[in-house]
Protein backbone atom coordinates (compact mmCIF):
# COMPACT_ATOMS: atom_id res chain seq x y z
CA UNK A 1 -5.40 -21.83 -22.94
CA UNK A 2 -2.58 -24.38 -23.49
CA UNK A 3 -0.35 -24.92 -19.97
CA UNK A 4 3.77 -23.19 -20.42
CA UNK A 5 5.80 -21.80 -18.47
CA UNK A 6 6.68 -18.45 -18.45
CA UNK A 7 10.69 -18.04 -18.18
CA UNK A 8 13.51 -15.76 -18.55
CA UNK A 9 15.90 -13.34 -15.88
CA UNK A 10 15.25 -10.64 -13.21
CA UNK A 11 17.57 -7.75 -12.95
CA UNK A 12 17.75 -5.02 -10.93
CA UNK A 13 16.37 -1.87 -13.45
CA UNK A 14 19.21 0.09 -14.89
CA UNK A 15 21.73 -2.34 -14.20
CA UNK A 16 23.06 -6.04 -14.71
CA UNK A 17 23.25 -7.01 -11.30
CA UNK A 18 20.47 -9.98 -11.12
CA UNK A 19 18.04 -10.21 -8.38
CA UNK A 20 18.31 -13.67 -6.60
CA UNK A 21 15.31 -14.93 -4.20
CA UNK A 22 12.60 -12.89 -5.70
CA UNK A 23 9.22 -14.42 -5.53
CA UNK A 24 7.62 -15.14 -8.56
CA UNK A 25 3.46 -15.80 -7.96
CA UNK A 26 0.62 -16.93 -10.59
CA UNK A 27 -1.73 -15.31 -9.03
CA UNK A 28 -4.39 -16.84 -10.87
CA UNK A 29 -3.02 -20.30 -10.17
CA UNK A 30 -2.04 -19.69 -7.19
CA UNK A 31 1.56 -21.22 -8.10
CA UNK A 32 4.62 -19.29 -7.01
CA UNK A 33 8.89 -19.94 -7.50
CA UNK A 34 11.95 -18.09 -6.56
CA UNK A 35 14.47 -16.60 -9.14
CA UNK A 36 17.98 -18.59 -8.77
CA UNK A 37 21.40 -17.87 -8.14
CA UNK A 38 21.64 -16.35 -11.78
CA UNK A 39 18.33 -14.74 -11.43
CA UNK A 40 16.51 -16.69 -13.80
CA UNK A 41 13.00 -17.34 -13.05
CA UNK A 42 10.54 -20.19 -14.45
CA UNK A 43 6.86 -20.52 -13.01
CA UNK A 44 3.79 -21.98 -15.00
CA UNK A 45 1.52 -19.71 -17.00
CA UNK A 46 -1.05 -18.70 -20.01
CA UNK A 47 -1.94 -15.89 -21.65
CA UNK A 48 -4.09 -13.74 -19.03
CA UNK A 49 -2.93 -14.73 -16.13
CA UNK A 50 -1.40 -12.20 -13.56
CA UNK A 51 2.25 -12.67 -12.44
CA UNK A 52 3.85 -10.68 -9.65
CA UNK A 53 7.44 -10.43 -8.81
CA UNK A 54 8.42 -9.02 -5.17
CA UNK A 55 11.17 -8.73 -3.32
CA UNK A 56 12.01 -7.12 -0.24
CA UNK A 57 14.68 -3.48 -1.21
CA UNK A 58 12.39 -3.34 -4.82
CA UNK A 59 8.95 -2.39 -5.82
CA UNK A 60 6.77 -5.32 -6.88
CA UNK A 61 5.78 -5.41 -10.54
CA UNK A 62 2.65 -7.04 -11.58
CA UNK A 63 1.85 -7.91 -15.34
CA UNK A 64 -0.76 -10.06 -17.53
CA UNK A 65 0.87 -12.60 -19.40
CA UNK A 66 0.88 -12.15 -23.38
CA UNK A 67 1.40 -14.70 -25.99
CA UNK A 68 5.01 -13.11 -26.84
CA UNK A 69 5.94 -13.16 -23.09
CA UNK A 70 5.69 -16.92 -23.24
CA UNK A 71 7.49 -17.61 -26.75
CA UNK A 72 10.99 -16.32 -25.40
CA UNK A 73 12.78 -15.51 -22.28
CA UNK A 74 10.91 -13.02 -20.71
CA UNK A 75 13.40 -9.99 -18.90
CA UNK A 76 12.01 -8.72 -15.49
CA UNK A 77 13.43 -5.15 -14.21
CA UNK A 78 12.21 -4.01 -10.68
CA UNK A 79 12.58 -0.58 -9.54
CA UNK A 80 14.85 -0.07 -6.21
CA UNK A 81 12.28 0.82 -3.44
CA UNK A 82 14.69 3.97 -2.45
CA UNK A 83 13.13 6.99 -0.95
CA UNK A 84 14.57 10.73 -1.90
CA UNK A 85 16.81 12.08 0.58
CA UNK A 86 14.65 15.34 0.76
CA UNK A 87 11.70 12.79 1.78
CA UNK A 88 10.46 13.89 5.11
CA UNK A 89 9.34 11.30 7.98
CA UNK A 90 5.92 11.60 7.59
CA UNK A 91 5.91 11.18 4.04
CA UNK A 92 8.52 7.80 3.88
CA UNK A 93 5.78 6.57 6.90
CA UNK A 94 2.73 7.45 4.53
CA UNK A 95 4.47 5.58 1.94
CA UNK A 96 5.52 2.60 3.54
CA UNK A 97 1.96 1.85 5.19
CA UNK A 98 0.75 2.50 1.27
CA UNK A 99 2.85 -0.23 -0.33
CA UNK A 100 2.08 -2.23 2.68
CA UNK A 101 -1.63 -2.04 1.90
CA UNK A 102 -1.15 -2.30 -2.04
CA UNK A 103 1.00 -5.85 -1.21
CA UNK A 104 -1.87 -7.30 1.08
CA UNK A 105 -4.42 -5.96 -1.62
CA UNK A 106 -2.16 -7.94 -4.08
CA UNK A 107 -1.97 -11.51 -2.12
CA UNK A 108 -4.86 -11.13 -0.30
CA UNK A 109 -6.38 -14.49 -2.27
CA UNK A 110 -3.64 -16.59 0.20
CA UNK A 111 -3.24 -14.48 3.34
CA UNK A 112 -6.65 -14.20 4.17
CA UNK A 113 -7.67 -17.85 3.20
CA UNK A 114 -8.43 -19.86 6.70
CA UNK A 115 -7.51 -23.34 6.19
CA UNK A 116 -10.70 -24.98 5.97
CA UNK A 117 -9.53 -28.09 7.77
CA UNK A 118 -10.34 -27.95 11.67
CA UNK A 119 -7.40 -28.77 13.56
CA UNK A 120 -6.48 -29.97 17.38
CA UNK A 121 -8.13 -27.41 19.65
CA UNK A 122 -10.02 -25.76 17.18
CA UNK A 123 -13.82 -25.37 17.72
CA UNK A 124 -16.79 -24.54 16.33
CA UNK A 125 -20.24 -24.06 18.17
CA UNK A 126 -21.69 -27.22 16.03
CA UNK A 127 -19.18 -29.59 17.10
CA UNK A 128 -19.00 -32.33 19.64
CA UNK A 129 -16.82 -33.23 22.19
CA UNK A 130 -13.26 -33.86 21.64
CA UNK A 131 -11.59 -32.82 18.20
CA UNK A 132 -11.62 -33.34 14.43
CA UNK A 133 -8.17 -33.28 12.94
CA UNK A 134 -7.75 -34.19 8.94
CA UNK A 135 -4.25 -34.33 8.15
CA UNK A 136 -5.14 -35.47 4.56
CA UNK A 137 -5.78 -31.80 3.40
CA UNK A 138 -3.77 -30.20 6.05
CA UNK A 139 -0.20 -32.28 4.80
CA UNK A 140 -1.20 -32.44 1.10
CA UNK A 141 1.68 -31.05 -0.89
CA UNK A 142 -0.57 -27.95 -2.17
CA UNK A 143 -1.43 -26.54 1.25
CA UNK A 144 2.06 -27.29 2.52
CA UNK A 145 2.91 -24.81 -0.46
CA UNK A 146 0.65 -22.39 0.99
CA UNK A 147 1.95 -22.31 4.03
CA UNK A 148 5.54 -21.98 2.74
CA UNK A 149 4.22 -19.05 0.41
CA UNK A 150 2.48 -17.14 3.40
CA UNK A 151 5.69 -17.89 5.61
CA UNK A 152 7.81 -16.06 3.17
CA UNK A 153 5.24 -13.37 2.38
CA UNK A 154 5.84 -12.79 6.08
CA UNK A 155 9.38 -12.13 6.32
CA UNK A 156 9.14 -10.34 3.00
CA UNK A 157 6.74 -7.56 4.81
CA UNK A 158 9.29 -7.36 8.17
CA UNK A 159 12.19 -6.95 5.51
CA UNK A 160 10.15 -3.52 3.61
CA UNK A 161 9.55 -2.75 7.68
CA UNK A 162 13.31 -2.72 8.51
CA UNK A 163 14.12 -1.02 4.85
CA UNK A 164 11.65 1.62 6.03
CA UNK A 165 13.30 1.97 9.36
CA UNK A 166 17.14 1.73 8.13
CA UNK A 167 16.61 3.35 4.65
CA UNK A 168 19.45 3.87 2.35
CA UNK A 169 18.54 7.41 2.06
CA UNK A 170 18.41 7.89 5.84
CA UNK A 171 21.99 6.22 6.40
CA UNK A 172 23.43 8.05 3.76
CA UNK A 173 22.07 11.22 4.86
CA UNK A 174 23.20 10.54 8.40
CA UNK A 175 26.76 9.10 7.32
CA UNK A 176 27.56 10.87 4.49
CA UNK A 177 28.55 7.12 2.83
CA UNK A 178 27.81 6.33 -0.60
CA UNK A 179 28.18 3.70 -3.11
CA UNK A 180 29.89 0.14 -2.13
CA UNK A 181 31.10 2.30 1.20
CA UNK A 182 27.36 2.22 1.73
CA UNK A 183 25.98 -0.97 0.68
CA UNK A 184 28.90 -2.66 3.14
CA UNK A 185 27.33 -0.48 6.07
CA UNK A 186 23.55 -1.45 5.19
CA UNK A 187 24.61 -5.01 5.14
CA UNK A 188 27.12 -5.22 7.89
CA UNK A 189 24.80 -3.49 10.49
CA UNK A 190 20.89 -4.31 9.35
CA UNK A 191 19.17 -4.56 12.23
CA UNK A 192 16.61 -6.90 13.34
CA UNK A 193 12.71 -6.43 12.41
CA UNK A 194 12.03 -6.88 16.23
CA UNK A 195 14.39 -3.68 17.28
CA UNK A 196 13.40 -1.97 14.26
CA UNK A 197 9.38 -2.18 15.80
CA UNK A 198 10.36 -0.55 19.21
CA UNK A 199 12.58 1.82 18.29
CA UNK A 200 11.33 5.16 17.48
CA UNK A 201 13.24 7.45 15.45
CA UNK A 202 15.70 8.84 17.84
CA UNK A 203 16.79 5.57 18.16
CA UNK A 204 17.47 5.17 14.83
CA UNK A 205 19.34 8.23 14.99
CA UNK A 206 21.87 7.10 17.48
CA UNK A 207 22.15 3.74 16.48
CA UNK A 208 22.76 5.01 12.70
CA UNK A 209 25.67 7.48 13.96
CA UNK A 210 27.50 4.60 17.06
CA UNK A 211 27.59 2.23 14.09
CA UNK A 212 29.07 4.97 11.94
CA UNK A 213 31.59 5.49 14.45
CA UNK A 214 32.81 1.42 14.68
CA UNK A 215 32.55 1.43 11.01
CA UNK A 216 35.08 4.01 10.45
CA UNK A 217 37.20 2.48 12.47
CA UNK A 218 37.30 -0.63 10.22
């Protein structure tokens, strides 16, 4: 099939507000892009191949690529990964680890590819002494993409962690804030994926209602 580019604007379902950042992978080429200030999107494409968009706060959305999704601008609408306020603990934990598991299913192909180029240090039970080092394949511009692609896949998995942890549902709950009141809280005190890993939820707890307590004095 002839080489395009599949193009158009990501916005957040339900709304106008555009989705900046999102990461936009060909799985299938194994090509990926970010959506821009505007949220418009471009990444290269034909008909069949599989294109997800994820970003950390929305549910990914994978689709095959059709002829008429190449002939105009293509809208993208993700779906805000917000839990019910009636959800109980076990349930948001069940499905967090369950969209965990459905996004390593989905990049699998690039995060559990080993390099194939040995590098300082690294041996194998056939080699020799000293070590073999090929920085030809390890620097070429389509492993350096890779690398950048796993790097962000990374930080895209702590950010679902620390939504998990410091869901909108739970601080609202907690707070009784709603709307912009809300989204300033969420913002102004995120806390950091490391915290968010050793704290258990009593900790969230308190740290949800202190910060409550500064922010209403703002």
């Amino acid at each position: 099939m002839a080489q395009q580019n599949l193009t158009g604007k990501i916005v957040k379902r339900g709304s106008p507000e555009v989705l900046t950042g999102v990461t936009v992978l060909n799985v299938h080429q194994g090509k990926h892009n970010l959506s821009d200030a505007g949220g418009n999107y471009k990444i290269p494409a034909a008909v069949g191949d599989t294109i997800i968009f994820s970003s950390a706060g929305y549910r990914p959305d994978t689709m095959l690529v059709a002829d008429y999704m190449l002939a105009e601008s293509f809208l993208v609408a993700l779906d805000p990964n917000v839990m019910s306020l009636k959800a109980v603990k076990v349930d948001e934990l069940r499905n967090y680890q369950m969209d965990s598991i459905k996004r390593r299913e989905d990049y699998a192909f690039i995060l559990n590819k080993k390099h194939p180029v040995r590098l300082m240090n690294e041996k194998r039970a056939a080699d020799g002494p000293g070590f073999s080092f090929s920085p030809i394949g390890y620097f070429s511009k389509g492993e350096r993409r890779k690398r950048k692609l796993k790097k962000r896949l990374a930080q895209e998995e702590e950010d679902y962690y620390i939504d998990y942890k410091f869901s909108p549902a739970r601080v609202a709950q907690l707070t009784g804030l709603k709307g912009a009141a809300l989204q300033k809280f969420l913002v102004r005190y995120r806390p950091s994926y490391k915290w968010c890993r050793n704290a258990n939820n009593q900790d969230i707890l308190l740290y949800i209602n202190e910060k409550r307590k500064l922010f209403g004095k703002t």
